[in-house]
Protein backbone atom coordinates (compact mmCIF):
# COMPACT_ATOMS: atom_id res chain seq x y z
CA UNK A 1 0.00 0.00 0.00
CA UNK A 2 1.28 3.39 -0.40
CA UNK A 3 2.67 5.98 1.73
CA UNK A 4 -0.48 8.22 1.17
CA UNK A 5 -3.85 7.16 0.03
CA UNK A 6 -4.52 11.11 -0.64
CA UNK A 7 -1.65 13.77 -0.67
CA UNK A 8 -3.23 16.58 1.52
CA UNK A 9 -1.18 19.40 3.51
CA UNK A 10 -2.41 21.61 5.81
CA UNK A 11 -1.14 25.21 5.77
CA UNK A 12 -1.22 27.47 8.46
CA UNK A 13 0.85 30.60 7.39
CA UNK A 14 -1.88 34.15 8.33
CA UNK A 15 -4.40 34.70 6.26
CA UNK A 16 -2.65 37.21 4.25
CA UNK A 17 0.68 35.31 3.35
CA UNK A 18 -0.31 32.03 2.13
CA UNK A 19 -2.33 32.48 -0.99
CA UNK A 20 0.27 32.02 -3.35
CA UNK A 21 2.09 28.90 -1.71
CA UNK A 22 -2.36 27.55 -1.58
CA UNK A 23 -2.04 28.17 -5.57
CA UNK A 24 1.14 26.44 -6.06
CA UNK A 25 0.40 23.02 -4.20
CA UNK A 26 -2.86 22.71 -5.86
CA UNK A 27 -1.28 23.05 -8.76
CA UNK A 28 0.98 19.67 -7.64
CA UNK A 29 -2.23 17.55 -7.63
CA UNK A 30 -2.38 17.97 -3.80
CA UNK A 31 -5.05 18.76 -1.75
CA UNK A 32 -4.60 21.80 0.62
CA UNK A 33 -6.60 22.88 3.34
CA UNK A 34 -5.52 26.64 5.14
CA UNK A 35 -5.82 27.09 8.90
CA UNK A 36 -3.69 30.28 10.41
CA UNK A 37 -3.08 29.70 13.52
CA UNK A 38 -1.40 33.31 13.81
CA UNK A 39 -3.08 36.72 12.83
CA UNK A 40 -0.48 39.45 12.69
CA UNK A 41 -2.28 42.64 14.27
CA UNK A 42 0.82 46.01 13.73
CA UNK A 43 0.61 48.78 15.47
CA UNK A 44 -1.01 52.18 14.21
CA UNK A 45 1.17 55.46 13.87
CA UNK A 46 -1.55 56.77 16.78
CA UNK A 47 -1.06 58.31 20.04
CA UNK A 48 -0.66 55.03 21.98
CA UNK A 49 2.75 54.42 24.37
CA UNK A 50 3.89 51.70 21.64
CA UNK A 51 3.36 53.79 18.38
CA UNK A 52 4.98 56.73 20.33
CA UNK A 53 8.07 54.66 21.08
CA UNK A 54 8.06 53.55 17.75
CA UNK A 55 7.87 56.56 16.14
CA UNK A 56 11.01 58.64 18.10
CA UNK A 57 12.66 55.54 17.16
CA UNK A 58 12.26 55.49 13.21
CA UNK A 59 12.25 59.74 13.37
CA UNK A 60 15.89 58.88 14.36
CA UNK A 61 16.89 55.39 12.35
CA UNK A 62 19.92 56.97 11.32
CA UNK A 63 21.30 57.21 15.03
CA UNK A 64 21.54 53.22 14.66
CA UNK A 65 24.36 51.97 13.12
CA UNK A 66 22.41 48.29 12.59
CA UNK A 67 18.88 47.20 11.88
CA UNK A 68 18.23 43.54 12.52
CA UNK A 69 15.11 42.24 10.68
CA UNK A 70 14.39 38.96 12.70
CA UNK A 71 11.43 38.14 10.03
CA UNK A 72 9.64 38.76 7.00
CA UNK A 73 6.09 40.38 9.11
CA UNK A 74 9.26 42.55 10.74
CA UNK A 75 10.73 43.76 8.10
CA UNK A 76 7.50 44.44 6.04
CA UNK A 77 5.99 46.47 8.89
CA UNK A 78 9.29 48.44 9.72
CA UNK A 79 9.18 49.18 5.76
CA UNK A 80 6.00 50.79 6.48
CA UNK A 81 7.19 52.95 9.54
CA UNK A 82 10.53 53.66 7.88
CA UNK A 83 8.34 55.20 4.07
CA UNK A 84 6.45 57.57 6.65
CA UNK A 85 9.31 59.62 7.64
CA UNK A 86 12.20 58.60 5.44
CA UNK A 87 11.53 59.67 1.71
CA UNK A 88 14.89 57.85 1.01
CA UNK A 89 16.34 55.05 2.57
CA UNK A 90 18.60 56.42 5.77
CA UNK A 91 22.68 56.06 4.87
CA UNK A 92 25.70 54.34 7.39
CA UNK A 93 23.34 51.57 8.17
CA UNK A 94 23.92 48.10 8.25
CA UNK A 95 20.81 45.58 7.58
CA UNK A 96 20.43 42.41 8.58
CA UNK A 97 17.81 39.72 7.86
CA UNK A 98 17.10 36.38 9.66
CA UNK A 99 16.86 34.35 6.38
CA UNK A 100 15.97 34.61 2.25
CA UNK A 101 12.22 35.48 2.72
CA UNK A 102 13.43 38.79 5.13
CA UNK A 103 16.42 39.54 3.01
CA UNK A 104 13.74 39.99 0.20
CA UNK A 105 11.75 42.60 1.54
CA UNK A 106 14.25 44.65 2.44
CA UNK A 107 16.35 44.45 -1.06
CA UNK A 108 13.03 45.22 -2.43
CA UNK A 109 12.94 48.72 -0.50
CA UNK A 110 16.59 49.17 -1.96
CA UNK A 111 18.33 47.89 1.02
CA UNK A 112 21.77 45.94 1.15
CA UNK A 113 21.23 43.13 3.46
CA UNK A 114 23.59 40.69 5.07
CA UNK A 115 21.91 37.11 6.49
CA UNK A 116 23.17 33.71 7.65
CA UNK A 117 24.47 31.57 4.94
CA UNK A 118 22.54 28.48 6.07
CA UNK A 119 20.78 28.36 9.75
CA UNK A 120 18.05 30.81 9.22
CA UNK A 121 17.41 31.95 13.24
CA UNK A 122 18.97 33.73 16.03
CA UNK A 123 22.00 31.28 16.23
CA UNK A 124 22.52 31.34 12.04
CA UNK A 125 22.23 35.66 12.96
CA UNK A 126 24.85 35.34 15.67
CA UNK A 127 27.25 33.67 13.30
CA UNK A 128 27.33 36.87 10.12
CA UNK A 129 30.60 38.46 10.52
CA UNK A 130 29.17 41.97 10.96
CA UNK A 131 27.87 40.57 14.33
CA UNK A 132 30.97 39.42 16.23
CA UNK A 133 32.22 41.34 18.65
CA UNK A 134 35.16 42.98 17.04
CA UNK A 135 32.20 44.57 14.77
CA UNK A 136 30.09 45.59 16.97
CA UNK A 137 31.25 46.85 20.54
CA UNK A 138 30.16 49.72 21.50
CA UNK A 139 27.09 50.18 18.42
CA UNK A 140 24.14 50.53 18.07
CA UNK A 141 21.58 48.36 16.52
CA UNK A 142 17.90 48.01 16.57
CA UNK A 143 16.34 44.79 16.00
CA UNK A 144 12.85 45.16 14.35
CA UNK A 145 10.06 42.24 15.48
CA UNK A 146 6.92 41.62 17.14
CA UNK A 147 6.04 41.48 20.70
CA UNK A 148 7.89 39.03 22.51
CA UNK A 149 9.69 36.22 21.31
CA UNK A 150 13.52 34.87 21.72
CA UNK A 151 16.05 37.07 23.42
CA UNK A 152 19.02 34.90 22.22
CA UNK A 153 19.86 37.34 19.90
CA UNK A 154 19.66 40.50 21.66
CA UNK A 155 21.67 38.89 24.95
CA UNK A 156 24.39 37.75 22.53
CA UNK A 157 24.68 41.08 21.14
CA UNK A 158 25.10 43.06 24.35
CA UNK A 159 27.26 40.03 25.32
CA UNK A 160 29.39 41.13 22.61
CA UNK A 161 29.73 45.14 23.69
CA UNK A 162 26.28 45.98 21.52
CA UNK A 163 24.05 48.52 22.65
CA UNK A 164 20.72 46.71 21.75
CA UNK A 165 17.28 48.35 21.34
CA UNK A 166 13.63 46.37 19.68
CA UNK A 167 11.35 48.08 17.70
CA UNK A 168 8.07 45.80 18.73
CA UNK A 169 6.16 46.43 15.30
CA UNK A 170 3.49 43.99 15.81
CA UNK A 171 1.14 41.78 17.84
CA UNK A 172 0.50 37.97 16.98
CA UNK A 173 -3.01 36.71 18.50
CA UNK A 174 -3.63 33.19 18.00
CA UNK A 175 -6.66 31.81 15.94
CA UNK A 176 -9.09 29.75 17.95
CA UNK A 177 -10.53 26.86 17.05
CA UNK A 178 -12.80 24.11 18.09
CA UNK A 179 -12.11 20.38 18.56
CA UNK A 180 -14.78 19.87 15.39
CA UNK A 181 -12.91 22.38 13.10
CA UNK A 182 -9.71 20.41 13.80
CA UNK A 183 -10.82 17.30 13.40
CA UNK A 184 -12.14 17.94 9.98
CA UNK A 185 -9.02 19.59 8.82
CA UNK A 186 -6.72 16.51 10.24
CA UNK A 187 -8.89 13.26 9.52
CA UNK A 188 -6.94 12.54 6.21
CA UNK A 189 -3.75 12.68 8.53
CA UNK A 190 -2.45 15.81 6.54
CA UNK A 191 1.03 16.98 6.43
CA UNK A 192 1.26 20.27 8.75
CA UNK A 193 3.11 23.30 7.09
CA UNK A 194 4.25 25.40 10.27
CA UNK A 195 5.97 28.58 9.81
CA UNK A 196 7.53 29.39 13.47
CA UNK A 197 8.27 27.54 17.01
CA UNK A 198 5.21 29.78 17.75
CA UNK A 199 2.61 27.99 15.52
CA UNK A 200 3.89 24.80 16.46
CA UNK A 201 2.98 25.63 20.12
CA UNK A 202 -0.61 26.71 19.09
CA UNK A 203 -1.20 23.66 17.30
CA UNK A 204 -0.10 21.63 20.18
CA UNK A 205 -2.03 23.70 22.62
CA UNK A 206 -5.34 23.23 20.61
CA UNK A 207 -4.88 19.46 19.47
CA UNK A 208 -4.49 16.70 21.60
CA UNK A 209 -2.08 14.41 20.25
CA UNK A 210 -1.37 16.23 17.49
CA UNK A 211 2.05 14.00 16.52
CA UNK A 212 -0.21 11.10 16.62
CA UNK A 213 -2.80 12.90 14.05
CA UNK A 214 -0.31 14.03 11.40
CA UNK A 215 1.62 12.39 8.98
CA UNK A 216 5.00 14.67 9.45
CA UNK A 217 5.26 18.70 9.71
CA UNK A 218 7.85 20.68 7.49
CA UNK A 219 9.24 23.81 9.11
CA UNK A 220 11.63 26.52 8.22
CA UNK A 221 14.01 26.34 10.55
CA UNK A 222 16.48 23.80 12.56
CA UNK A 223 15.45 25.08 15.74
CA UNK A 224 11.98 24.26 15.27
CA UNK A 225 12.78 20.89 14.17
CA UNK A 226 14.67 19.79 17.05
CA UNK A 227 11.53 21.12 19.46
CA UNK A 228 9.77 18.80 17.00
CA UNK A 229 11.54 16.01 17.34
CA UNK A 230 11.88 16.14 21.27
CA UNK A 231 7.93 16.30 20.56
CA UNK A 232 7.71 12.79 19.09
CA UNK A 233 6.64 13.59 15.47
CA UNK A 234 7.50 10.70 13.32
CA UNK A 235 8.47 12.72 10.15
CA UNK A 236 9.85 16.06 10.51
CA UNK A 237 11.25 17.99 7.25
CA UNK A 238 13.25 21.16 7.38
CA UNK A 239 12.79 23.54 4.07
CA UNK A 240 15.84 25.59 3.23
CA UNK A 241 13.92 29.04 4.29
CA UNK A 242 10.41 30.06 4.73
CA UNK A 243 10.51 31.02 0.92
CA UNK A 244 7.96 29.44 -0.96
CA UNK A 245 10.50 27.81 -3.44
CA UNK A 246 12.15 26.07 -0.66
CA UNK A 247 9.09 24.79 0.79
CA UNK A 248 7.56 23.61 -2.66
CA UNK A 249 10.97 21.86 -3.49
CA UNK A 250 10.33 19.80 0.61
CA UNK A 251 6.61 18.77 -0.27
CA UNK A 252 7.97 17.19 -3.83
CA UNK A 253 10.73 15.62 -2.70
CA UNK A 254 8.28 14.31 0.52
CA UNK A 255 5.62 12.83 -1.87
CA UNK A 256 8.45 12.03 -4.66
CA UNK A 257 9.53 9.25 -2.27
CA UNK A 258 6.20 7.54 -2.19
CA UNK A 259 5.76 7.38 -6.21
């Protein structure tokens, strides 16, 4: 019998970010389902404590001689801070990205961007030459992201001599939903596209079991795979980045290996 009696993955990118990966697995004669499990909610240029911080910070970018995009909702919605009050991109900084999909949206605003050559996270970040120490003691760098998260990279820096600030650009609220809606989305025993360590939580969180319900997950990063695999799931598959390329080329070499 084969590997899969119906290819069917499960994507859970926001609702605003996965219609073109939806389009191209269709078009591989699989059958995808969408369920975000993440709704990315940035802050308005209002009178709020957050958008005020935010703002002083942008109104002087150029006093920062790094920006650190950790992610491809970060560097889209420091993009849109940045075009409010800088007609032209600010000179004597140096950008960073966390992988390819970041990197892109900031050589798209006429940025040029330096990233990890492989491990696309904090640890692949830590490991660019313009981070070591002899680079950076004594600057200053602002790392753009949402509410919360890691602080691996920021310790390192100031580890390192840094002065380190974050520019929280946006919320992420998790998507609720009920035992039913789950169960119809994961009785073919999919495989689960997760973009982030954070999704992967959510999904675990809201399914019982969920290891037991899926045929494998593919993620973007290392680090998420090895919380995977400490989790018990039986097929875990690591794309090269979050780019959609990367994670087409994982699905076709997944079902290849079944034809």
């Amino acid at each position: 019998m084969a590997k899969f009696d119906r290819r069917v993955v499960v994507v859970t990118r926001p609702r605003d970010q996965a219609d073109e990966l939806i389009t191209a697995i269709a078009a591989m004669d699989i059958e995808v389902r969408h369920q975000p499990l993440i709704d990315i909610v940035p802050f308005a240029d209002d009178s709020s404590g957050a958008s005020q911080r935010l703002r002083s910070q942008f109104l002087d970018i150029d006093h920062y001689d790094a920006v650190i995009a950790i992610s491809q909702n970060a560097a889209e919605c420091g993009l849109d801070w940045l075009d409010r009050y800088w007609p032209q991109c600010p000179v004597g900084i140096a950008w960073y990205a966390v992988g390819p999909t970041t990197a892109d949206a900031l050589r798209n605003s006429g940025m040029t961007v330096s990233m990890p050559e492989t491990r696309f996270d904090s640890e692949g970040l830590l490991a660019v030459a313009g981070l070591q120490e002899d680079a950076i003691r004594g600057r200053k760098i602002l790392i753009w992201r949402g509410v919360g998260g890691r602080e691996t990279l920021a310790e390192v820096l100031r580890a390192r001599g840094a002065v380190v600030e974050y520019a929280e650009l946006y919320e992420r609220t998790q998507v609720p939903y009920s035992q039913a809606q789950w169960h119809e989305v994961l009785e073919e025993k999919p495989l689960l596209l997760l973009s982030s360590g954070q999704a992967l939580d959510i999904a675990e969180q809201q399914v019982t079991d969920l290891a037991q319900q899926v045929a494998g997950i593919l993620v973007p990063s290392e680090r998420v795979a090895e919380r995977a695999n400490s989790a018990g799931y039986a097929c875990v598959l690591v794309a090269a980045s979050a780019r959609n390329e990367d994670t087409l080329a994982s699905l076709r070499a997944w079902y290849s290996a079944d034809e």
